[in-house]
PDB file of N, CA and C in Angstrom:
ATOM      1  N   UNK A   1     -15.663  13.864  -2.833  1.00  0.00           N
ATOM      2  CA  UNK A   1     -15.632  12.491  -2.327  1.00  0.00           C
ATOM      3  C   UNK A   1     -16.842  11.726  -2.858  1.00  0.00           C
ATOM      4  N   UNK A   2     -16.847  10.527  -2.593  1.00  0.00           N
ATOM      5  CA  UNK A   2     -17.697   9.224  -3.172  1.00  0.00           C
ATOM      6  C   UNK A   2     -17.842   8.494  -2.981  1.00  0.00           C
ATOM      7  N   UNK A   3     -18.984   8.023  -2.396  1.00  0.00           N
ATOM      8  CA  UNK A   3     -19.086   6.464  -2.102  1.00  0.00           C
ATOM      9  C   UNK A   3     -19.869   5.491  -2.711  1.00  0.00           C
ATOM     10  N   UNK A   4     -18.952   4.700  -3.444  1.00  0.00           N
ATOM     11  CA  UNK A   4     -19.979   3.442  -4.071  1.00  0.00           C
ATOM     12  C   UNK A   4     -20.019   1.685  -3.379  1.00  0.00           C
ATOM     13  N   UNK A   5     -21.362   1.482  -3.503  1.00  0.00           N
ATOM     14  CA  UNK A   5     -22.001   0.910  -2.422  1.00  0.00           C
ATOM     15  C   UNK A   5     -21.540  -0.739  -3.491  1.00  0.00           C
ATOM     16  N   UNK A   6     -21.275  -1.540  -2.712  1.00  0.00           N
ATOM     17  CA  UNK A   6     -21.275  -2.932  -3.087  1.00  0.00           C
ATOM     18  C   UNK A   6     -22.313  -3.945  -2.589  1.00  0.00           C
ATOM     19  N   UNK A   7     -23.555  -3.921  -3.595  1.00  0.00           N
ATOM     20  CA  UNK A   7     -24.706  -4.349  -2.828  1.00  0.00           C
ATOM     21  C   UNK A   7     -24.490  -5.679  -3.515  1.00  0.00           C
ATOM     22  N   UNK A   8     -23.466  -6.462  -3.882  1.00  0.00           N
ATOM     23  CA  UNK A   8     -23.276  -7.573  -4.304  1.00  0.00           C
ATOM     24  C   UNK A   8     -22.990  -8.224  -3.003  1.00  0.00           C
ATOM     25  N   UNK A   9     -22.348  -7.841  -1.578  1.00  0.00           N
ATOM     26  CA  UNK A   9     -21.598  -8.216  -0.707  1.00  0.00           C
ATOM     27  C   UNK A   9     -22.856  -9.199   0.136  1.00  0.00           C
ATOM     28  N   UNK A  10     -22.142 -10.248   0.623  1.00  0.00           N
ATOM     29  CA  UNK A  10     -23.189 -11.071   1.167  1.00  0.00           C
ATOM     30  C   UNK A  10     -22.266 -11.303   2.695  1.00  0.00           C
ATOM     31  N   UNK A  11     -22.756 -10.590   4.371  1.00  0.00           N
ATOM     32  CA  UNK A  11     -22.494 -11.070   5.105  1.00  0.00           C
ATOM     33  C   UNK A  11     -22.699 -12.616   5.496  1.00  0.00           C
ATOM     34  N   UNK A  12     -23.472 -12.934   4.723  1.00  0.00           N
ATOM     35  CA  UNK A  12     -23.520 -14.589   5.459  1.00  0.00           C
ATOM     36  C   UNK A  12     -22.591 -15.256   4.758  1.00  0.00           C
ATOM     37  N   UNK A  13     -22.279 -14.896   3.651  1.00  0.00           N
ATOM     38  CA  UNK A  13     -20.986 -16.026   2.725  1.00  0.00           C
ATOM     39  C   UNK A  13     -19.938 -15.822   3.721  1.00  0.00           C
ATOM     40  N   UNK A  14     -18.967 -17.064   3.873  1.00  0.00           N
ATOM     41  CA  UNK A  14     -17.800 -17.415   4.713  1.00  0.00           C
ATOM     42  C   UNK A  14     -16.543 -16.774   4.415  1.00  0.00           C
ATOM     43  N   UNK A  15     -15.908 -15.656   4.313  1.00  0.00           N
ATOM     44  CA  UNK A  15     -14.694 -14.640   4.418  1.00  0.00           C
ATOM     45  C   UNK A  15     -14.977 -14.734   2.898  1.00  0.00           C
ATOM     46  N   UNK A  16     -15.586 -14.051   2.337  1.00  0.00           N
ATOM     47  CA  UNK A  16     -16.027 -14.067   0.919  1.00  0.00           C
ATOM     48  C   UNK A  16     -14.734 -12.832  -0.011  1.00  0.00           C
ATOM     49  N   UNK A  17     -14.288 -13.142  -1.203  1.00  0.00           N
ATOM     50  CA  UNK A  17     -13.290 -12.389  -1.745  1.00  0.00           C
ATOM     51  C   UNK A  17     -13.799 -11.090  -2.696  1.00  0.00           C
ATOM     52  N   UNK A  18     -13.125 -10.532  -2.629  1.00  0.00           N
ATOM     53  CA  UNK A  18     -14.061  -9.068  -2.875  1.00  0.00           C
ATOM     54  C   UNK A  18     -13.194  -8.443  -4.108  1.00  0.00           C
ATOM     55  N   UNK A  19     -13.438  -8.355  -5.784  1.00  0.00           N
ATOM     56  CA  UNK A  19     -12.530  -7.495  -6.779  1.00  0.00           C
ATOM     57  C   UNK A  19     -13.348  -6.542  -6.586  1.00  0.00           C
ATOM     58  N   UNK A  20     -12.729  -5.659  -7.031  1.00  0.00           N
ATOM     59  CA  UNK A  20     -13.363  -4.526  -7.506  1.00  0.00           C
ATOM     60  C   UNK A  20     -12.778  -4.374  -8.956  1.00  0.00           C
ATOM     61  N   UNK A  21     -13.988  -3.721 -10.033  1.00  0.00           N
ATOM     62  CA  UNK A  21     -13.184  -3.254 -11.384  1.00  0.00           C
ATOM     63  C   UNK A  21     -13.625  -2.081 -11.864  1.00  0.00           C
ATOM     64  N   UNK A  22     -12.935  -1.507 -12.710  1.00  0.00           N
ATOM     65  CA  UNK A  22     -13.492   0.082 -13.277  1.00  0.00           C
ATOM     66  C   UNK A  22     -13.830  -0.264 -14.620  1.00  0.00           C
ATOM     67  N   UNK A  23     -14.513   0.246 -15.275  1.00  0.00           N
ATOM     68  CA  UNK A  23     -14.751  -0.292 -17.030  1.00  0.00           C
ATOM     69  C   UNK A  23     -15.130   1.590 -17.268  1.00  0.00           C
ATOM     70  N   UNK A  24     -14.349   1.471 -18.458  1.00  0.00           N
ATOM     71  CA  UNK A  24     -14.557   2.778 -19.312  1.00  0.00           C
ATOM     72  C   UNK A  24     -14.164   2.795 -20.368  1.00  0.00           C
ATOM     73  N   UNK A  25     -15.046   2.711 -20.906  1.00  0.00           N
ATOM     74  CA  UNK A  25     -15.033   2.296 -22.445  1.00  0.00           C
ATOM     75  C   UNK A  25     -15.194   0.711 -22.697  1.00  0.00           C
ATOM     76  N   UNK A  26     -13.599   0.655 -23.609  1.00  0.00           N
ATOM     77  CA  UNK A  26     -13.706  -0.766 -23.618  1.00  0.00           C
ATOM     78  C   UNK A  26     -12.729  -1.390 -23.059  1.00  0.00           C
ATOM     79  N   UNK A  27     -12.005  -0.635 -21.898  1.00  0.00           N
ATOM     80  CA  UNK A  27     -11.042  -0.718 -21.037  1.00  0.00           C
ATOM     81  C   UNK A  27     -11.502  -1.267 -19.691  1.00  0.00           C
ATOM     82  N   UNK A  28     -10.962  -1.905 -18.821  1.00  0.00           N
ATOM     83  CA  UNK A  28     -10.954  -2.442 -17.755  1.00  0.00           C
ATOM     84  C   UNK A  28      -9.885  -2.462 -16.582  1.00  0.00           C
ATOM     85  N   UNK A  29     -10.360  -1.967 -15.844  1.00  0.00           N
ATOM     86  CA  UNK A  29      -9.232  -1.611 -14.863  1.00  0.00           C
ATOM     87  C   UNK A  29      -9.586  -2.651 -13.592  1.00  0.00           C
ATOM     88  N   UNK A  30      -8.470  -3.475 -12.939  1.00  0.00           N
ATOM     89  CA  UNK A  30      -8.401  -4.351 -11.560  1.00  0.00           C
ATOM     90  C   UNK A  30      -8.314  -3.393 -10.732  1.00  0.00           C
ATOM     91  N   UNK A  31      -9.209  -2.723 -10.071  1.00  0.00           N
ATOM     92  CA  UNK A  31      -8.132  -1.698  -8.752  1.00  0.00           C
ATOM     93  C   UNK A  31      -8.551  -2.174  -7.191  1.00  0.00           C
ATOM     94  N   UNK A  32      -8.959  -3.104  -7.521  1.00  0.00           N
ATOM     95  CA  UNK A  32      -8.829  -3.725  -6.148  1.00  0.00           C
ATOM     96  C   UNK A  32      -8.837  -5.783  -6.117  1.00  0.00           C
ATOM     97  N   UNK A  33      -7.766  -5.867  -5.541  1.00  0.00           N
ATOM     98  CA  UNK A  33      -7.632  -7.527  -5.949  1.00  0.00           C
ATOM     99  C   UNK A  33      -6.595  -7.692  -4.720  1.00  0.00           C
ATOM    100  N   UNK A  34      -7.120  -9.104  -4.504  1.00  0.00           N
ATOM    101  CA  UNK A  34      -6.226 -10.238  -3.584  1.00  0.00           C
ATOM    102  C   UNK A  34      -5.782  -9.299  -2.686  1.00  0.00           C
ATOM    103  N   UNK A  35      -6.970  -8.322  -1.859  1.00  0.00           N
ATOM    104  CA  UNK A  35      -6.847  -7.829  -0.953  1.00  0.00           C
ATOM    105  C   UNK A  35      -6.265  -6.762  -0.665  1.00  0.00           C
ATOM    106  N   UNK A  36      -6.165  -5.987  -2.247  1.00  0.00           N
ATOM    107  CA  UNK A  36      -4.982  -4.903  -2.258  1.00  0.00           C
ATOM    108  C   UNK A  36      -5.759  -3.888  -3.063  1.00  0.00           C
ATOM    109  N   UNK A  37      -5.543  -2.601  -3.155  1.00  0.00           N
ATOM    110  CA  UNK A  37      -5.653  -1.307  -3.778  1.00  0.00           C
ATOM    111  C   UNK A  37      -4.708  -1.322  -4.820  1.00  0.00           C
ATOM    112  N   UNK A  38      -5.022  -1.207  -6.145  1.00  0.00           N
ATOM    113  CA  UNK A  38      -3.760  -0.941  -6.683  1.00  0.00           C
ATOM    114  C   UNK A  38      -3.446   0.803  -7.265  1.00  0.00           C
ATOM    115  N   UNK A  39      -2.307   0.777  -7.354  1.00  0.00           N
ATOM    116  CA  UNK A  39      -1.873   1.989  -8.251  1.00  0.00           C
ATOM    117  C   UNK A  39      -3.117   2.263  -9.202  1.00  0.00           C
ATOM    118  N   UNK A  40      -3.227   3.931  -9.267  1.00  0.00           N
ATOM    119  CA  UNK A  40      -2.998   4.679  -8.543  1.00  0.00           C
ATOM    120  C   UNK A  40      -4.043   5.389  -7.356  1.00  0.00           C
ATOM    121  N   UNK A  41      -5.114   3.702  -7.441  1.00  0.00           N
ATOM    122  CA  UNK A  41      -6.470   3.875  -6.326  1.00  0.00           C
ATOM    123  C   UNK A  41      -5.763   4.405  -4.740  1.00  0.00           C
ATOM    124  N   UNK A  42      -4.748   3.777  -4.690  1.00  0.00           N
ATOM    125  CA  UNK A  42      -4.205   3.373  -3.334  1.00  0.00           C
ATOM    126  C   UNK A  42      -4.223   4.707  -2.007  1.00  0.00           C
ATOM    127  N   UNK A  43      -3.994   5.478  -3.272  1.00  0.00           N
ATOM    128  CA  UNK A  43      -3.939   6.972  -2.152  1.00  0.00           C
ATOM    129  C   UNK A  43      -5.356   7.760  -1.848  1.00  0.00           C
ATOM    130  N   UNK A  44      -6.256   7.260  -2.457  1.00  0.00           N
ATOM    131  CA  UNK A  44      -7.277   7.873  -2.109  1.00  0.00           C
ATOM    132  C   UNK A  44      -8.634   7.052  -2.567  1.00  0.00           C
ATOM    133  N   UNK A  45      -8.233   5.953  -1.888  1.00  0.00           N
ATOM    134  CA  UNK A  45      -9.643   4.914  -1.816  1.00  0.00           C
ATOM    135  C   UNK A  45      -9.534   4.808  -0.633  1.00  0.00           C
ATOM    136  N   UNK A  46     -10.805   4.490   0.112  1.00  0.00           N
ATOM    137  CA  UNK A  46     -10.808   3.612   1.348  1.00  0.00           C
ATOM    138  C   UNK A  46     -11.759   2.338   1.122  1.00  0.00           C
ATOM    139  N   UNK A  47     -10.675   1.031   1.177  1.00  0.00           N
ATOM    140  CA  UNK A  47     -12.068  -0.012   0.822  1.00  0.00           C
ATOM    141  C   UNK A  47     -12.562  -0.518   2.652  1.00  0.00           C
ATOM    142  N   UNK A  48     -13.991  -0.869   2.278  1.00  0.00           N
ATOM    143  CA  UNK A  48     -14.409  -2.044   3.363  1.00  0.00           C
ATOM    144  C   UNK A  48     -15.642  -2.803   2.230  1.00  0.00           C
ATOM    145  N   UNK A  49     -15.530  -3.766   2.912  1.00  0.00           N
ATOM    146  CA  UNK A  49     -16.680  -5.269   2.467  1.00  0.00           C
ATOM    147  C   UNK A  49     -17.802  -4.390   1.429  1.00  0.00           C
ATOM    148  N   UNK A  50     -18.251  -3.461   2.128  1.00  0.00           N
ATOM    149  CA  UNK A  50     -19.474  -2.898   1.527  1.00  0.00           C
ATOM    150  C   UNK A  50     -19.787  -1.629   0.787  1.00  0.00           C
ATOM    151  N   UNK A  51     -18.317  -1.105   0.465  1.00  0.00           N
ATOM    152  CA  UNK A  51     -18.550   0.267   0.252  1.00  0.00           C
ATOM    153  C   UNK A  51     -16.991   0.842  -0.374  1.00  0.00           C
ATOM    154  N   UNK A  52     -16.911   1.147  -1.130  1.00  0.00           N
ATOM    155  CA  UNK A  52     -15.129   1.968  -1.596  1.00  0.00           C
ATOM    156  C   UNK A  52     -15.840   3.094  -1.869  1.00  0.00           C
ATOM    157  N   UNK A  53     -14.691   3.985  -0.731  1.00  0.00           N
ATOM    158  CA  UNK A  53     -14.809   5.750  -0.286  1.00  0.00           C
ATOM    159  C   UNK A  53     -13.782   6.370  -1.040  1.00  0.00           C
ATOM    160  N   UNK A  54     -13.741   6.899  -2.123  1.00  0.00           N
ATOM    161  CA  UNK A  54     -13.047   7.682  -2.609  1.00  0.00           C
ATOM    162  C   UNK A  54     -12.904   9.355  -2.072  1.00  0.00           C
ATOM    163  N   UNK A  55     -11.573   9.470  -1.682  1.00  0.00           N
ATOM    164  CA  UNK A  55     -11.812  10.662  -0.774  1.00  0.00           C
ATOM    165  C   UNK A  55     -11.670  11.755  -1.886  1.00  0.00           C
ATOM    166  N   UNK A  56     -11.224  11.422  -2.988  1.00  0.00           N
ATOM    167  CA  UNK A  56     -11.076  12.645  -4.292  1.00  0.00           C
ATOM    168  C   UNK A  56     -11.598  11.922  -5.634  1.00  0.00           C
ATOM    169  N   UNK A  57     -12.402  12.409  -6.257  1.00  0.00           N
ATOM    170  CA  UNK A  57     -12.871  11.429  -7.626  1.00  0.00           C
ATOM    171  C   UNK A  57     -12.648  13.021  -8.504  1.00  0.00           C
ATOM    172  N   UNK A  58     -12.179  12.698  -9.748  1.00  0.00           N
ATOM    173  CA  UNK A  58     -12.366  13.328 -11.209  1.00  0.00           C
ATOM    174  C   UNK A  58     -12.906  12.635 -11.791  1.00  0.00           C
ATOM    175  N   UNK A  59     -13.205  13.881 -12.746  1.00  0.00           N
ATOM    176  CA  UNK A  59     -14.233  13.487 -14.021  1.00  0.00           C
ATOM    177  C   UNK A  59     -13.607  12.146 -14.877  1.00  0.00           C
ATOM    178  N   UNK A  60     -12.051  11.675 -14.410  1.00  0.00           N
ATOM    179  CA  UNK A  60     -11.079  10.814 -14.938  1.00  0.00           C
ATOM    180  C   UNK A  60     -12.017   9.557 -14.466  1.00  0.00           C
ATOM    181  N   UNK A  61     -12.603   9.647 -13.007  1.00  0.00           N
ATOM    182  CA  UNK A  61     -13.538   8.793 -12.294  1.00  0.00           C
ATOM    183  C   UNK A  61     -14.765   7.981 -13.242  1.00  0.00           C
ATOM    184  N   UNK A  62     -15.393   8.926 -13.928  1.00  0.00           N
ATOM    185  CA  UNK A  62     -17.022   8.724 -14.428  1.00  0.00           C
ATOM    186  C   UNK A  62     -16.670   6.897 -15.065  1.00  0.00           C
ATOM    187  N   UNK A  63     -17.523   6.552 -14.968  1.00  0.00           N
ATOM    188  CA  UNK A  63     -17.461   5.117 -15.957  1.00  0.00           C
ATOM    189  C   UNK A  63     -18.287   3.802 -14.860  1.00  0.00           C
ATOM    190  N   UNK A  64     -17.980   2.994 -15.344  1.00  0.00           N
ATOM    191  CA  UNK A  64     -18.956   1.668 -14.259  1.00  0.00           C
ATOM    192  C   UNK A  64     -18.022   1.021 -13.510  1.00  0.00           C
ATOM    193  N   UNK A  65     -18.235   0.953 -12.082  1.00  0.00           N
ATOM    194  CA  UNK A  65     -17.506   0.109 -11.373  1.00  0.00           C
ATOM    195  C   UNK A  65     -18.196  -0.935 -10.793  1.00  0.00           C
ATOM    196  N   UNK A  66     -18.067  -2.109 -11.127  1.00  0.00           N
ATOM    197  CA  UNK A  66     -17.997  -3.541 -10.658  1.00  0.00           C
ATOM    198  C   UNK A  66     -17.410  -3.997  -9.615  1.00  0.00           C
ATOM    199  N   UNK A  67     -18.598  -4.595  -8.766  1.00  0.00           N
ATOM    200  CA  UNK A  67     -18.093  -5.260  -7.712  1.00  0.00           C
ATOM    201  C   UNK A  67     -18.251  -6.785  -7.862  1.00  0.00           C
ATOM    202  N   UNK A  68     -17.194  -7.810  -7.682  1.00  0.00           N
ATOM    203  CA  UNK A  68     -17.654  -9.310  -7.501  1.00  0.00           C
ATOM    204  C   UNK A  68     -16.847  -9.600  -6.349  1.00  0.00           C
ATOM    205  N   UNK A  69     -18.200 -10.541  -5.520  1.00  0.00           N
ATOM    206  CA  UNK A  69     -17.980 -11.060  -4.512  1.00  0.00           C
ATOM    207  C   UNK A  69     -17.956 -12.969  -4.721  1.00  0.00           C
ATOM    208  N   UNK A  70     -16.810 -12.838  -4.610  1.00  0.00           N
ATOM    209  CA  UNK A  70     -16.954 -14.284  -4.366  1.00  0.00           C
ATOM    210  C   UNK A  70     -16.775 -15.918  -3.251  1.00  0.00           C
ATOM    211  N   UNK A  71     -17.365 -16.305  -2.931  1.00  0.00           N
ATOM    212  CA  UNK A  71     -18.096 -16.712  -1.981  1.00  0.00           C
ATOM    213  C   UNK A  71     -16.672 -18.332  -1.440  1.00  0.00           C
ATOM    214  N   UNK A  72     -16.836 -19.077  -0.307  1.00  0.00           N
ATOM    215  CA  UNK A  72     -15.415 -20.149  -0.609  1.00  0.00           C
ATOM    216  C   UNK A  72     -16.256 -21.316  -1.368  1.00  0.00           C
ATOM    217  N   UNK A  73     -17.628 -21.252  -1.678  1.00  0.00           N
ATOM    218  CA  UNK A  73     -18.089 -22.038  -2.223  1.00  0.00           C
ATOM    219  C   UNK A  73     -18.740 -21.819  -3.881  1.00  0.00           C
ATOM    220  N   UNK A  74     -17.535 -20.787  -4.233  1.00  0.00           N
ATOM    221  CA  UNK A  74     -17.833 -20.604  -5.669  1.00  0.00           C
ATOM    222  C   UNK A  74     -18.827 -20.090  -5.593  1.00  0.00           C
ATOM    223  N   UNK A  75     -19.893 -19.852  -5.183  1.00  0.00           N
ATOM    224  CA  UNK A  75     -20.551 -18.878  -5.380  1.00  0.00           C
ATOM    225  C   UNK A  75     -20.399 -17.079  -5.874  1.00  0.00           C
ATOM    226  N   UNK A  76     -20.970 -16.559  -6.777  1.00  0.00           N
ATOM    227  CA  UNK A  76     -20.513 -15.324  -6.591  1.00  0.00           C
ATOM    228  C   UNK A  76     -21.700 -14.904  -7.256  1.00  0.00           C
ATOM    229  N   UNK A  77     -21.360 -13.182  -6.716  1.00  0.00           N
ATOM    230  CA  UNK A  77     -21.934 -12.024  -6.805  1.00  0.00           C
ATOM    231  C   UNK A  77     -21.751 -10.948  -7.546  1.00  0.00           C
ATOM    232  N   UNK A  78     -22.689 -10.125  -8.334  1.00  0.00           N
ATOM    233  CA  UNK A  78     -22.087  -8.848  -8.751  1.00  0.00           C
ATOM    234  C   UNK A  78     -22.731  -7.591  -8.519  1.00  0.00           C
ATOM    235  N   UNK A  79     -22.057  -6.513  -8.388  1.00  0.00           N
ATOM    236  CA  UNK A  79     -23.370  -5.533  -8.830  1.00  0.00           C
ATOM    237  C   UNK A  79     -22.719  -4.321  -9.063  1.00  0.00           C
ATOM    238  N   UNK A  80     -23.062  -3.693  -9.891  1.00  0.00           N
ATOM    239  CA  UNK A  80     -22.409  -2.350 -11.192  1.00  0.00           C
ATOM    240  C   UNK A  80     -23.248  -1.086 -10.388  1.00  0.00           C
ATOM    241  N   UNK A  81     -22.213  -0.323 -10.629  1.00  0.00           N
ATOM    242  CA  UNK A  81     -22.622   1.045  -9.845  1.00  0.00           C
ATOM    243  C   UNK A  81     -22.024   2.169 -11.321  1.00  0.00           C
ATOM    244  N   UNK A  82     -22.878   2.667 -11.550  1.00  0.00           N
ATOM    245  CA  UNK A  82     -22.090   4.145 -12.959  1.00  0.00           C
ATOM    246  C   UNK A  82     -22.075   5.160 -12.299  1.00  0.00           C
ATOM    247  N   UNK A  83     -20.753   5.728 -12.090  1.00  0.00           N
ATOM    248  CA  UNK A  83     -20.247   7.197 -11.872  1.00  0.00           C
ATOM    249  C   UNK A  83     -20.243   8.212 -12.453  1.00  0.00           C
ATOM    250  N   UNK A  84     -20.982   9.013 -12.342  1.00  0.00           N
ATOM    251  CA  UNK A  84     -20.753   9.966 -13.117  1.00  0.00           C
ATOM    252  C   UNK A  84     -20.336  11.492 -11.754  1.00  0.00           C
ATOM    253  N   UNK A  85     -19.055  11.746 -12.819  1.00  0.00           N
ATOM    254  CA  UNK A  85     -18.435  13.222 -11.945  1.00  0.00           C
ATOM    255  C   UNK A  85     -18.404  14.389 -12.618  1.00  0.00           C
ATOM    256  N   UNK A  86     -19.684  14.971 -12.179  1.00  0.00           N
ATOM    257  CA  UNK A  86     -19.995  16.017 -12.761  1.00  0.00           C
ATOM    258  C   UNK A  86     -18.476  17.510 -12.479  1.00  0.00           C
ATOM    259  N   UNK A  87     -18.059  17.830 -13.520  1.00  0.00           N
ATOM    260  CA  UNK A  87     -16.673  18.518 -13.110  1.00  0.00           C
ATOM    261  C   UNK A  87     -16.587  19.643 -13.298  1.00  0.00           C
ATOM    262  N   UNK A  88     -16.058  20.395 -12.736  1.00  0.00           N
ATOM    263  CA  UNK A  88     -16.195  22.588 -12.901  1.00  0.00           C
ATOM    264  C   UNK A  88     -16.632  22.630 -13.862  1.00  0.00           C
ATOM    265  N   UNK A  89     -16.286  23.510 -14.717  1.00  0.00           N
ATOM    266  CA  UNK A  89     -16.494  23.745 -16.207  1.00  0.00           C
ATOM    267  C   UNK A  89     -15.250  24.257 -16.539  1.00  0.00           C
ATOM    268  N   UNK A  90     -14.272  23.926 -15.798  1.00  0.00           N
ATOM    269  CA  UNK A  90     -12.572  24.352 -16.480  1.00  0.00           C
ATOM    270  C   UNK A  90     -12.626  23.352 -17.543  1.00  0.00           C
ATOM    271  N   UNK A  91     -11.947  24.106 -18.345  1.00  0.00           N
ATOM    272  CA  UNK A  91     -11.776  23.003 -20.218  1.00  0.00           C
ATOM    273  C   UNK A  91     -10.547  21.809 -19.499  1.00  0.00           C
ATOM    274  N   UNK A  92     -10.294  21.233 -20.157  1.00  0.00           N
ATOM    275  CA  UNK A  92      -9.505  19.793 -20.081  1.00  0.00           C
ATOM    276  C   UNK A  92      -8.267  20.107 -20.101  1.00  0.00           C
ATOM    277  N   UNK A  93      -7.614  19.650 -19.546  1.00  0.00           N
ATOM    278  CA  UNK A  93      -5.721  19.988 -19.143  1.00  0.00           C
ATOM    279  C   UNK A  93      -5.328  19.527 -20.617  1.00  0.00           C
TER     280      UNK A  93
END
């Protein structure tokens, strides 16, 4: 399990909107938007305001996840967390 912290999150901003993104490589993943988990986060994320709990991460996991918070007054926030999942030493499927 895993928890990465969204220290972008601002309790005082007014019902402030919250993405989450994965970047690995030069790829970019949405896995959390307009209030939703997407495929295939959904089964084993838990989001709140300040924190997405991954109850199972693989080494599939490692890479930077981005949080932006954005505020009803346009304002916004970010802040990058790098994963790294250190994994058995079984070779690669």
């Amino acid at each position: 399990a895993a928890d990465i912290p969204c220290s972008a999150y601002r309790s005082s901003w007014n019902n402030p909107r919250i993405e989450w993104k994965f970047q690995k490589g030069s790829s970019l993943v949405l896995f959390y938007y307009g209030g939703e988990l997407t495929e295939p986060y959904k089964n084993r994320v838990q989001f709140s305001p300040t924190t997405i709990h991954f109850t199972v991460v693989t080494r599939q996991d490692t890479g930077k996840y981005i949080c932006e918070v954005v505020g009803d007054n346009s304002q916004i926030a970010k802040s990058e967390v790098n994963l790294i999942v250190q994994g058995a030493a079984a070779p690669e499927p």
